[in-house]
PDB file of N, CA and C in Angstrom:
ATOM      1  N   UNK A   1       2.399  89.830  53.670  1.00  0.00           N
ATOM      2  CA  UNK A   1       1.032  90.306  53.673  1.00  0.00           C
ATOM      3  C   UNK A   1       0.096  89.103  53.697  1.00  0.00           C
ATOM      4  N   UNK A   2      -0.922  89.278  54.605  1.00  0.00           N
ATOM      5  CA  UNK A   2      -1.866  87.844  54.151  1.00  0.00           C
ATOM      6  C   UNK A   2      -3.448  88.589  53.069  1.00  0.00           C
ATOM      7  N   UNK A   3      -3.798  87.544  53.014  1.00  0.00           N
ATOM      8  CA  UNK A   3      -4.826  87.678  52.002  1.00  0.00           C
ATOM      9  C   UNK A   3      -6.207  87.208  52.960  1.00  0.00           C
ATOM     10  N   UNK A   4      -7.228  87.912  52.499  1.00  0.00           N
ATOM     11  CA  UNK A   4      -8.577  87.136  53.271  1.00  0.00           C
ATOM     12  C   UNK A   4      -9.612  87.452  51.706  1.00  0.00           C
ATOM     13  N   UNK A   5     -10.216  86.463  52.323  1.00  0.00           N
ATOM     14  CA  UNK A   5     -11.642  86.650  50.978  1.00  0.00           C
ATOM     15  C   UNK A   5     -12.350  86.966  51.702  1.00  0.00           C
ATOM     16  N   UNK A   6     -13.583  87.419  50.805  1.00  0.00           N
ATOM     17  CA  UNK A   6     -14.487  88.215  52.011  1.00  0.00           C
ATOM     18  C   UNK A   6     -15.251  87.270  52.964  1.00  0.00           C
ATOM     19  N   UNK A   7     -15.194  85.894  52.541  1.00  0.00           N
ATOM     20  CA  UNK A   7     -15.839  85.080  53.584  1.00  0.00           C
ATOM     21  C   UNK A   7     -15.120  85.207  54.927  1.00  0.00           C
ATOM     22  N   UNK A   8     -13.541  84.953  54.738  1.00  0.00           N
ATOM     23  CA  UNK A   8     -12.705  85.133  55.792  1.00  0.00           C
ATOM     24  C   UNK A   8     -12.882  86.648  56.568  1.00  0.00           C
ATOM     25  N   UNK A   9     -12.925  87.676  55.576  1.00  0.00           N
ATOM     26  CA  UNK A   9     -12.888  88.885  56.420  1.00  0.00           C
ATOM     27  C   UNK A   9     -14.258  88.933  57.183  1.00  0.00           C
ATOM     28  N   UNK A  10     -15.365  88.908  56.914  1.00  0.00           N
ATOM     29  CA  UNK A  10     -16.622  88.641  57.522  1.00  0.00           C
ATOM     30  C   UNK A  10     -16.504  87.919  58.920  1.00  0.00           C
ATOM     31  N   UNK A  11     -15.838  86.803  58.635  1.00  0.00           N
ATOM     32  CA  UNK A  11     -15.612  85.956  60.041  1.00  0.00           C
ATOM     33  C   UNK A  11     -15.017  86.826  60.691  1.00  0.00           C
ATOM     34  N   UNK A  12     -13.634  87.201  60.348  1.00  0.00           N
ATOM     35  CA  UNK A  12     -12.930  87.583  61.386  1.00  0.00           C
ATOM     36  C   UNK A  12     -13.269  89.273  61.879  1.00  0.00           C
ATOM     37  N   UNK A  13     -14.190  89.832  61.377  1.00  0.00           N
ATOM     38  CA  UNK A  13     -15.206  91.028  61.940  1.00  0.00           C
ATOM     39  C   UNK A  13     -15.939  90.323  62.812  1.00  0.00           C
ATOM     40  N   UNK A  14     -16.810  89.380  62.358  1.00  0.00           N
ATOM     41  CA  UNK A  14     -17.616  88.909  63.627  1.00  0.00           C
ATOM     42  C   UNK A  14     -16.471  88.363  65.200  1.00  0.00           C
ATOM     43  N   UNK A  15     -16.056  87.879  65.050  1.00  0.00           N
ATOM     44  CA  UNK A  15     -14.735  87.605  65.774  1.00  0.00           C
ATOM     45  C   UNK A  15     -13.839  87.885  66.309  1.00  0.00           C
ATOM     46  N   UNK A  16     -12.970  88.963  65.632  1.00  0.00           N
ATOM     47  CA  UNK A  16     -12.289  90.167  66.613  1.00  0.00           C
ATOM     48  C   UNK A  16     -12.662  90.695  67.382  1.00  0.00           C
ATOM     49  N   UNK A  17     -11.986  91.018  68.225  1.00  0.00           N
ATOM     50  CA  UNK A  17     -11.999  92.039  69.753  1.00  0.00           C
ATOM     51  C   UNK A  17     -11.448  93.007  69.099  1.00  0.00           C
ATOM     52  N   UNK A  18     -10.774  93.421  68.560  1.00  0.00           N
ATOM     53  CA  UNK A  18     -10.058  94.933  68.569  1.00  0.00           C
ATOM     54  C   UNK A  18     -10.621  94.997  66.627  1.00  0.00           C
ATOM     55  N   UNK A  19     -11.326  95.966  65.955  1.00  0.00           N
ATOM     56  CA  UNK A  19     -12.060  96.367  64.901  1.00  0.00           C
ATOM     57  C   UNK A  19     -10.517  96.674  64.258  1.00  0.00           C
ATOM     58  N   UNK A  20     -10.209  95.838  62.832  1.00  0.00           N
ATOM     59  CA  UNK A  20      -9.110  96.800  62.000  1.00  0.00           C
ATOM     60  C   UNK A  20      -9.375  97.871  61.315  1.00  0.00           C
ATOM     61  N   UNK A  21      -8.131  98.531  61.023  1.00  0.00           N
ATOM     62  CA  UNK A  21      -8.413  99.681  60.031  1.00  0.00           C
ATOM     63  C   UNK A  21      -8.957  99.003  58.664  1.00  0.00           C
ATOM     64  N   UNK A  22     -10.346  99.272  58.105  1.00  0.00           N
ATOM     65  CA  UNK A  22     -10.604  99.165  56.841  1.00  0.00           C
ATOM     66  C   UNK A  22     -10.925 100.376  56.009  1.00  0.00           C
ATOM     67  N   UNK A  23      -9.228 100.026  54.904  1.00  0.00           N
ATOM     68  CA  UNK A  23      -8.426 101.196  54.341  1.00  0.00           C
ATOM     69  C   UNK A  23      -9.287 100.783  52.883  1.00  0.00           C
ATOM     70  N   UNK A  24     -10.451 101.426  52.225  1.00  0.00           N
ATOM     71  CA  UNK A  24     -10.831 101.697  51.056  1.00  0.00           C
ATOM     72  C   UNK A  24      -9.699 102.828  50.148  1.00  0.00           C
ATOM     73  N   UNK A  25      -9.160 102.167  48.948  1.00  0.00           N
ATOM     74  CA  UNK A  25      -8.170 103.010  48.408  1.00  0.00           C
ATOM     75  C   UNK A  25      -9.047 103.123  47.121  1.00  0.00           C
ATOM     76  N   UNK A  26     -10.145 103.031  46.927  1.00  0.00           N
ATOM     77  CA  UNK A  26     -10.827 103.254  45.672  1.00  0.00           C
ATOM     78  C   UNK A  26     -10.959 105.151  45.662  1.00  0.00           C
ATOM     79  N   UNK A  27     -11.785 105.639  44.489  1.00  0.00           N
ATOM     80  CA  UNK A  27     -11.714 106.756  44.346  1.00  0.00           C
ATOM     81  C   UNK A  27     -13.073 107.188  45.048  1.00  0.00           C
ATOM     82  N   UNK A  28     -12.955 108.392  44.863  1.00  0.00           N
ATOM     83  CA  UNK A  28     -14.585 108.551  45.841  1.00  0.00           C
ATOM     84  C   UNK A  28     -15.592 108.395  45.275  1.00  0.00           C
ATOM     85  N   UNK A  29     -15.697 108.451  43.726  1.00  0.00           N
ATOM     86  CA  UNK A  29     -17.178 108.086  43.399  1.00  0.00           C
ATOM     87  C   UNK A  29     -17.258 106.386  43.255  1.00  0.00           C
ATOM     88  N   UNK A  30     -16.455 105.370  43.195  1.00  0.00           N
ATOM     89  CA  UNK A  30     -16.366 103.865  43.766  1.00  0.00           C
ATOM     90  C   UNK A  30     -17.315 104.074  45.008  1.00  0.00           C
ATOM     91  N   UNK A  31     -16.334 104.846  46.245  1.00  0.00           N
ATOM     92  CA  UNK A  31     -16.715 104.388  47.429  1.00  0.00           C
ATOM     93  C   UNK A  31     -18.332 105.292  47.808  1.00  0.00           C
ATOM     94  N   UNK A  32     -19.220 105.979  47.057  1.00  0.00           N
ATOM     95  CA  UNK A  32     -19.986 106.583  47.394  1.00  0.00           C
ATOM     96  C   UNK A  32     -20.979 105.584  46.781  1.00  0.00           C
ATOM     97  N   UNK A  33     -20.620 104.611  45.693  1.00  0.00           N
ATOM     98  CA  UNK A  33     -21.403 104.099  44.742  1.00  0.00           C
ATOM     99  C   UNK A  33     -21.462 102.248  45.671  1.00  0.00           C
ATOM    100  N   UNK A  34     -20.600 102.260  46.063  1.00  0.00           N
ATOM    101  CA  UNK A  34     -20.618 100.839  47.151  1.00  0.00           C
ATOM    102  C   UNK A  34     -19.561 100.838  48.289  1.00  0.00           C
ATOM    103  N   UNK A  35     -19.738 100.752  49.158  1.00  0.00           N
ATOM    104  CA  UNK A  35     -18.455 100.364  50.211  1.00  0.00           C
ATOM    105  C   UNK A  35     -18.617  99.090  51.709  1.00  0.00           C
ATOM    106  N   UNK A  36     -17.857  98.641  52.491  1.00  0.00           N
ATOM    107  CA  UNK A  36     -18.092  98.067  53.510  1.00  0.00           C
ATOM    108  C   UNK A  36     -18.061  98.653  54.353  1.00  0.00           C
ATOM    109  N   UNK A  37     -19.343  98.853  55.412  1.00  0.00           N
ATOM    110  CA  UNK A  37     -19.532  99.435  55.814  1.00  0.00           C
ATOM    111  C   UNK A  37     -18.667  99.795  57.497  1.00  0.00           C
ATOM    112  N   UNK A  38     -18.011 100.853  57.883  1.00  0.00           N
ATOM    113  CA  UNK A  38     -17.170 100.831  58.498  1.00  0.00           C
ATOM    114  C   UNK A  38     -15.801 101.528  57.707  1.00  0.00           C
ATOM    115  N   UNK A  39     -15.799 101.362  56.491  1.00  0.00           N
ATOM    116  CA  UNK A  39     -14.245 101.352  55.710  1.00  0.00           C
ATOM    117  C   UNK A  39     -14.129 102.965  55.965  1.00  0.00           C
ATOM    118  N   UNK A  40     -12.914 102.860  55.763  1.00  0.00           N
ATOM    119  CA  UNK A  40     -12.095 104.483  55.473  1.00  0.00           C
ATOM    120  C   UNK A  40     -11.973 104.759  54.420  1.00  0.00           C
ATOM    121  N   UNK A  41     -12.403 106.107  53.218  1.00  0.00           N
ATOM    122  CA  UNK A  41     -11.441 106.100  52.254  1.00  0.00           C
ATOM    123  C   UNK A  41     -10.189 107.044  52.417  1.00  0.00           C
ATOM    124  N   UNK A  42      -9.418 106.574  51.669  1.00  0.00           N
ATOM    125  CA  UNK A  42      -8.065 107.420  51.602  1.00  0.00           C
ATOM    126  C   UNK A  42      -7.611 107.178  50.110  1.00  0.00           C
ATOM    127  N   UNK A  43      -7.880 107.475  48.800  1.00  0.00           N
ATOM    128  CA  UNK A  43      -7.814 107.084  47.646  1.00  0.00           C
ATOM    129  C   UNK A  43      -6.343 106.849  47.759  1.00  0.00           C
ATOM    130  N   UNK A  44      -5.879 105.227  46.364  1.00  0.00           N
ATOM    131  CA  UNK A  44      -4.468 105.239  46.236  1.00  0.00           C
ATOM    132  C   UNK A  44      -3.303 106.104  46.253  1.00  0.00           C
ATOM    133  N   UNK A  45      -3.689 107.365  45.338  1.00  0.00           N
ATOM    134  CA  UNK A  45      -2.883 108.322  44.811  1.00  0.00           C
ATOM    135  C   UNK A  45      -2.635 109.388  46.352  1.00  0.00           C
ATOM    136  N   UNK A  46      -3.070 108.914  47.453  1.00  0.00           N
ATOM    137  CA  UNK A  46      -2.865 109.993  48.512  1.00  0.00           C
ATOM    138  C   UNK A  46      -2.597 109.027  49.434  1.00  0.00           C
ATOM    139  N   UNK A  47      -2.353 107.753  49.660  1.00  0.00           N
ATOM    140  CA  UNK A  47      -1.824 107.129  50.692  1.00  0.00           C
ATOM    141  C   UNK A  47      -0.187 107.422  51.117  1.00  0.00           C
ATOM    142  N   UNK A  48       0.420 107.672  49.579  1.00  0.00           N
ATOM    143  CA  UNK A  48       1.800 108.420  50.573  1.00  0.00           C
ATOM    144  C   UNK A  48       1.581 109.541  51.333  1.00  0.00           C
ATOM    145  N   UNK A  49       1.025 110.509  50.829  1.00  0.00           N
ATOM    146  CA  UNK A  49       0.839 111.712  51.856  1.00  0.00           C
ATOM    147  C   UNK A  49      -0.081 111.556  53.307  1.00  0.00           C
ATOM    148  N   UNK A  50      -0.495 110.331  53.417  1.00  0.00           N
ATOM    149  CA  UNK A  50      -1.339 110.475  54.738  1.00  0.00           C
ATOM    150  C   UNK A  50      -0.676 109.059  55.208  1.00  0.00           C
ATOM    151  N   UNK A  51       0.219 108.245  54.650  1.00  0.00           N
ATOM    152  CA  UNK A  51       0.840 107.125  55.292  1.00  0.00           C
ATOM    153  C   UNK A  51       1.052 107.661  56.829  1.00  0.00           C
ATOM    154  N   UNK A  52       1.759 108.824  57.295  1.00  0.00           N
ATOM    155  CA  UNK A  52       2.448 109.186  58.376  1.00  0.00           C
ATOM    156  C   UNK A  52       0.894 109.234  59.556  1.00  0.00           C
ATOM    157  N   UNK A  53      -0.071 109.355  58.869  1.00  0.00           N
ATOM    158  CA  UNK A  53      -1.598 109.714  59.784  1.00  0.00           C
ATOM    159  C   UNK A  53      -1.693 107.885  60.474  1.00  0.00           C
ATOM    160  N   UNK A  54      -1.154 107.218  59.573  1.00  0.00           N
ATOM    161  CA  UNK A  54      -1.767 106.061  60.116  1.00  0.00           C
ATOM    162  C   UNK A  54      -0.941 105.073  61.230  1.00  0.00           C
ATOM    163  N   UNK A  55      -1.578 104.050  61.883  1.00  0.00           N
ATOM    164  CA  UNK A  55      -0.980 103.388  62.498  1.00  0.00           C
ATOM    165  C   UNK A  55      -0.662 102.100  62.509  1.00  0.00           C
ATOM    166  N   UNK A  56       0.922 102.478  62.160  1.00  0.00           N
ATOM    167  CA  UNK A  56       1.864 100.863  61.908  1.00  0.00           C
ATOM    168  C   UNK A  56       1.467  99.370  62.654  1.00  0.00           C
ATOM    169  N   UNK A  57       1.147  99.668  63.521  1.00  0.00           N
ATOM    170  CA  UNK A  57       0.738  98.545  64.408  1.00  0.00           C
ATOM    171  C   UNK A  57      -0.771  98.109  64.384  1.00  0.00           C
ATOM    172  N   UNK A  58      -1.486  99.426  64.095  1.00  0.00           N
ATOM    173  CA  UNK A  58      -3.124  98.524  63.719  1.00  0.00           C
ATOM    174  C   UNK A  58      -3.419  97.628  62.429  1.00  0.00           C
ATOM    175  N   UNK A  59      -3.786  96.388  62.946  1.00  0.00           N
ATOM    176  CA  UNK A  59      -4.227  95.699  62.053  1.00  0.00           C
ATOM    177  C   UNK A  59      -4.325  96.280  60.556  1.00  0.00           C
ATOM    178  N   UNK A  60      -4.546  96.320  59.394  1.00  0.00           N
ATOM    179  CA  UNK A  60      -5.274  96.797  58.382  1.00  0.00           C
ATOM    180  C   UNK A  60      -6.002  96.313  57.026  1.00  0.00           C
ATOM    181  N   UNK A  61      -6.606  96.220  56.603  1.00  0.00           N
ATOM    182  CA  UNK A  61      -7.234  95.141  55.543  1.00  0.00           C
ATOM    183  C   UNK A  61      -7.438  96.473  54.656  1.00  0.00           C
ATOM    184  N   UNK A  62      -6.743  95.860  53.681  1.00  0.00           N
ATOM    185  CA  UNK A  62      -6.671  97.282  52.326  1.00  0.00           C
ATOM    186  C   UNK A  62      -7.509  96.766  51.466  1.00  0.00           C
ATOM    187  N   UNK A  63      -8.753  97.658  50.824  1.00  0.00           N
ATOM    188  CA  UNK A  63      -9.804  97.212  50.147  1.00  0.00           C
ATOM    189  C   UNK A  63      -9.456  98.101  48.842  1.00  0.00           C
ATOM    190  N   UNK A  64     -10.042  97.714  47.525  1.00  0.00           N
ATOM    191  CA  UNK A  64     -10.213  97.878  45.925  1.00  0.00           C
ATOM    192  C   UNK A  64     -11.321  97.021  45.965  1.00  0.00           C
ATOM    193  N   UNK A  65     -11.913  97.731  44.314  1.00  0.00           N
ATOM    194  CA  UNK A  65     -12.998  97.270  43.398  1.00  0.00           C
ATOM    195  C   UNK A  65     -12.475  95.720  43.096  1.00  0.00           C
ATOM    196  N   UNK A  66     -11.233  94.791  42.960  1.00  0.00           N
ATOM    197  CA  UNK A  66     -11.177  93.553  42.539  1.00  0.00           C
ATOM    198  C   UNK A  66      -9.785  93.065  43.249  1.00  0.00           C
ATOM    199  N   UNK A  67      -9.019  94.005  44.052  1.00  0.00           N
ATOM    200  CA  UNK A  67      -7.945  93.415  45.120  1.00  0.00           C
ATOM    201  C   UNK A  67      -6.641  93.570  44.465  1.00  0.00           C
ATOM    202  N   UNK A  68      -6.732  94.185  43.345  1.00  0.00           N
ATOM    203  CA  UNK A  68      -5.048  94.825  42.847  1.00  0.00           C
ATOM    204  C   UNK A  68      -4.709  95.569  42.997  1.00  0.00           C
ATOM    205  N   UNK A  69      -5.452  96.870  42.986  1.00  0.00           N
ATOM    206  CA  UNK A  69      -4.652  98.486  43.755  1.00  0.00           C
ATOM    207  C   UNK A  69      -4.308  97.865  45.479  1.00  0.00           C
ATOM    208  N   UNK A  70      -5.727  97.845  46.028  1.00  0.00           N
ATOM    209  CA  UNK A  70      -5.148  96.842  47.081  1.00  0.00           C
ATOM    210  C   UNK A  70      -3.896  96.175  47.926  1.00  0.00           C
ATOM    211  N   UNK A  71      -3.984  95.022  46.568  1.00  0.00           N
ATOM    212  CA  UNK A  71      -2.487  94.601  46.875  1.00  0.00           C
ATOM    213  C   UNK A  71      -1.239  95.474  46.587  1.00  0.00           C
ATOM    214  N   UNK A  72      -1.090  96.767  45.726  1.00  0.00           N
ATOM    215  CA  UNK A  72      -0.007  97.125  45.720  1.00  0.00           C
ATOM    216  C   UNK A  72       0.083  98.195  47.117  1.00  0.00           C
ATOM    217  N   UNK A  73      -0.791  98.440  47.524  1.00  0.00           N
ATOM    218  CA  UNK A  73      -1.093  99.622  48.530  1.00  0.00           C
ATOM    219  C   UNK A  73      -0.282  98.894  49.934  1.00  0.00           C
ATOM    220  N   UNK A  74      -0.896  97.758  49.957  1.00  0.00           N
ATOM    221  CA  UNK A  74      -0.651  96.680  51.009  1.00  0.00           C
ATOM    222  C   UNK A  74       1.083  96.837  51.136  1.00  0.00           C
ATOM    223  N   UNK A  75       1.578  96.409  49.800  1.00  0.00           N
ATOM    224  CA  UNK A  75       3.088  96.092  49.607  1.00  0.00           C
ATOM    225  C   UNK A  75       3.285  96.958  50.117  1.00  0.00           C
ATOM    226  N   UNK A  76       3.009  98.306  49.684  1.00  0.00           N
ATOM    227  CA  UNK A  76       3.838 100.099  49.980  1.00  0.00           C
ATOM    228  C   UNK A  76       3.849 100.363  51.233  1.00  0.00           C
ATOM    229  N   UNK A  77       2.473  99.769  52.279  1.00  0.00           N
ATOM    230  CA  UNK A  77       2.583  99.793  53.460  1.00  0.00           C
ATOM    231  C   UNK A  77       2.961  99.071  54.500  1.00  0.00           C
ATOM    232  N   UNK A  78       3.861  97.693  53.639  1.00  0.00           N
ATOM    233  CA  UNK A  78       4.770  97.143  54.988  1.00  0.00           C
ATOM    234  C   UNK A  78       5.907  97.247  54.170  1.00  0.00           C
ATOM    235  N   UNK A  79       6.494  98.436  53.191  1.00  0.00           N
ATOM    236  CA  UNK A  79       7.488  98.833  53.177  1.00  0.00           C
ATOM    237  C   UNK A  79       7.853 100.203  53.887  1.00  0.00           C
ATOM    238  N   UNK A  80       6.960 100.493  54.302  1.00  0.00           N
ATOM    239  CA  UNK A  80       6.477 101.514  54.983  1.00  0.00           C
ATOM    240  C   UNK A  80       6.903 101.393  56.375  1.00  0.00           C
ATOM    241  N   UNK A  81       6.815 100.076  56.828  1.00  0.00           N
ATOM    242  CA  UNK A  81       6.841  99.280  58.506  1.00  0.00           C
ATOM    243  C   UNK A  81       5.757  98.682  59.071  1.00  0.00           C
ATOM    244  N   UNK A  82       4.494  98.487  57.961  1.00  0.00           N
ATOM    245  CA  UNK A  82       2.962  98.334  58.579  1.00  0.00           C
ATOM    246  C   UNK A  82       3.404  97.101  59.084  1.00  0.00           C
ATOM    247  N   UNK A  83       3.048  95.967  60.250  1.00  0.00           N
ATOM    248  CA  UNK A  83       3.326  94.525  60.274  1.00  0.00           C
ATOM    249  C   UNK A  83       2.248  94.325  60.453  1.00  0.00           C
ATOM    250  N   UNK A  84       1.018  94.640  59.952  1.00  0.00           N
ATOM    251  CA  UNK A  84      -0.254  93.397  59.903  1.00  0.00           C
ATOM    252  C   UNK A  84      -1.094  93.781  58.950  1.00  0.00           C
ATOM    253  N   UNK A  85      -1.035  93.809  58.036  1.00  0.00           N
ATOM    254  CA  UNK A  85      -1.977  94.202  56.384  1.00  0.00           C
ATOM    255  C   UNK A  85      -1.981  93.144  55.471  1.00  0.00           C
ATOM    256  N   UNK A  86      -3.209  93.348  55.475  1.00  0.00           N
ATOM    257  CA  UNK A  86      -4.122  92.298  54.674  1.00  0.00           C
ATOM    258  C   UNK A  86      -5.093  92.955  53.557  1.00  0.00           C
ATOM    259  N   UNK A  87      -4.744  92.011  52.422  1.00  0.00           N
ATOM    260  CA  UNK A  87      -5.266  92.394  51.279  1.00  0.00           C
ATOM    261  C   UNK A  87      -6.648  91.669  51.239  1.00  0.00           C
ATOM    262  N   UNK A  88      -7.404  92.222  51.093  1.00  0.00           N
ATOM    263  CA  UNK A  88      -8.708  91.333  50.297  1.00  0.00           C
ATOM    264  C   UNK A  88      -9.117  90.968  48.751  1.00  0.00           C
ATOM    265  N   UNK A  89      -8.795  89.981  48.803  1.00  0.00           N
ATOM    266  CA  UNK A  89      -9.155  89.767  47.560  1.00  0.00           C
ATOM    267  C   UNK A  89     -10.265  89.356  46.749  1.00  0.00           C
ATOM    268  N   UNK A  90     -10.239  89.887  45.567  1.00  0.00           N
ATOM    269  CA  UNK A  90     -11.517  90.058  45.023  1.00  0.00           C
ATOM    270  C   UNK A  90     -12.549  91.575  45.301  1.00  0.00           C
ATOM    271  N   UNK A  91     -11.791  92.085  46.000  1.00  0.00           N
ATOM    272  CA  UNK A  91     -12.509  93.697  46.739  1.00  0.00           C
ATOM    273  C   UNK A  91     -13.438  93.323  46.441  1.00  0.00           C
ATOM    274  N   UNK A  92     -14.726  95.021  46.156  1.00  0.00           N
ATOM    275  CA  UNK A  92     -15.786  94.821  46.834  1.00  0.00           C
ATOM    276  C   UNK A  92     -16.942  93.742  46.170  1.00  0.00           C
ATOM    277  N   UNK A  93     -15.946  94.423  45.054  1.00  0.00           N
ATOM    278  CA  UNK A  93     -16.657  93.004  43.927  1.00  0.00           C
ATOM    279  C   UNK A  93     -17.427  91.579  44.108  1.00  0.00           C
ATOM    280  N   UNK A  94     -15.973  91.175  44.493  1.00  0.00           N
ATOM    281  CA  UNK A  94     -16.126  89.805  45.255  1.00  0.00           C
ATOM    282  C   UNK A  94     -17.102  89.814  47.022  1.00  0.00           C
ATOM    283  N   UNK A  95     -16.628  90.915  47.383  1.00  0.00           N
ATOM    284  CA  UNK A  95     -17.368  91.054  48.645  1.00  0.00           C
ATOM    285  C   UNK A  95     -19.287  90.759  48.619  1.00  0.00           C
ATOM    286  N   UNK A  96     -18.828  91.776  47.085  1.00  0.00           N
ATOM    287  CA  UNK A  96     -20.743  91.648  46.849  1.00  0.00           C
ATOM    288  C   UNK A  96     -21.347  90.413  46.431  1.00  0.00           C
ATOM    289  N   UNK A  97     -20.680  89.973  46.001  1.00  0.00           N
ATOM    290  CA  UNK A  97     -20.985  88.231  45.341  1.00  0.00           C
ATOM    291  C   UNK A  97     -21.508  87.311  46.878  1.00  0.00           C
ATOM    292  N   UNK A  98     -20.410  87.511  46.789  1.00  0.00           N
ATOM    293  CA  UNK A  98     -19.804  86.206  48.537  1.00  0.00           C
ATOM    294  C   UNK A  98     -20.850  86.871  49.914  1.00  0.00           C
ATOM    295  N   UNK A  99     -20.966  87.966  50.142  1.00  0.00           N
ATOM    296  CA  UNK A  99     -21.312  88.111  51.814  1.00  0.00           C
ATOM    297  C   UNK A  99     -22.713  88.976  51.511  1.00  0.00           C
ATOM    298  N   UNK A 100     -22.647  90.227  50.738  1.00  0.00           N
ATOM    299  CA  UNK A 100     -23.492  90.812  50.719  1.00  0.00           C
ATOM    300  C   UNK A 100     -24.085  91.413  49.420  1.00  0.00           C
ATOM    301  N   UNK A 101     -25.198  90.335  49.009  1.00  0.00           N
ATOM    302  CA  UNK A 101     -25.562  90.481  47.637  1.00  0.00           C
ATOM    303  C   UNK A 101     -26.449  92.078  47.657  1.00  0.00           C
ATOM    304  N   UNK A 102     -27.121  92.597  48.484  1.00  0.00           N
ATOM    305  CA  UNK A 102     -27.691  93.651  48.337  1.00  0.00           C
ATOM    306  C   UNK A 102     -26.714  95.238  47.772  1.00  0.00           C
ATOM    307  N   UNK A 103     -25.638  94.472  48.420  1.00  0.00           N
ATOM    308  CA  UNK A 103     -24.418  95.843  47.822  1.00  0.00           C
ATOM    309  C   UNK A 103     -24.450  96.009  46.381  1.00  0.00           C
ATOM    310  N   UNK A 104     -24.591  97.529  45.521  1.00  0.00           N
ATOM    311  CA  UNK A 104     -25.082  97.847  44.348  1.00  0.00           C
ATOM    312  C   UNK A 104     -23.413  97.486  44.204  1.00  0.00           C
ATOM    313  N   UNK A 105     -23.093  97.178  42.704  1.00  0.00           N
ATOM    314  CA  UNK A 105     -22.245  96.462  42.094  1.00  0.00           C
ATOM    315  C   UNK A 105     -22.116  97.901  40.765  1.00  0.00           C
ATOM    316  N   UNK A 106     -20.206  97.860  40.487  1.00  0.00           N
ATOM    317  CA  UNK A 106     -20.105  98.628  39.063  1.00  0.00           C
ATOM    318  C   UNK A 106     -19.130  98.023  38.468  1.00  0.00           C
ATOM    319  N   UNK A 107     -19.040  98.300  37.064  1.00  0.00           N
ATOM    320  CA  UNK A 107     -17.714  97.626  36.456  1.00  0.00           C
ATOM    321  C   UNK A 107     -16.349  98.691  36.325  1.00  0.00           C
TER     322      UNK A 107
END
């Protein structure tokens, strides 16, 4: 799995040709209360049941509130067969710090 901080993920949005899946696994009142804009949610507790919806081969950058549900989501999905998922670390948390201070912030 690789890792990006949000400085890195920022770049490589501006930069890519082909847009990844950005997989928000927070719960829905997280993602109603802050998100990046573009993201998907699919909360943790339902990524096995909709694993089969998604696609193994698209890129994916798995987002959390601080990059640990995240990272375990990440693991589950290149045990899964995903080959290109990327964790962000620090989620949106860090996202809000680093790229976009206007994003409302929770603990």
């Amino acid at each position: 799995m690789k890792k990006f901080t949000p400085s890195d993920l920022k770049n490589h949005l501006e930069q890519s040709p082909e847009s990844p899946l950005l997989l928000d696994v927070r719960e829905p009142w997280e993602y109603e209360t802050c998100h990046i804009d573009g993201s998907e949610l699919i909360p943790m507790g339902r990524i096995q049941a909709a694993v089969e919806s998604l696609d193994k081969n698209r890129e994916t950058v798995v987002i959390c509130h601080h990059g640990i549900r995240s990272r375990a989501v990440a693991l589950f999905l290149e045990r899964e067969g995903f080959n290109n998922v990327i964790n962000l670390e620090g989620g949106v948390d860090r996202w809000a710090d680093e790229v976009d201070p206007q994003m409302q912030k929770y603990r």
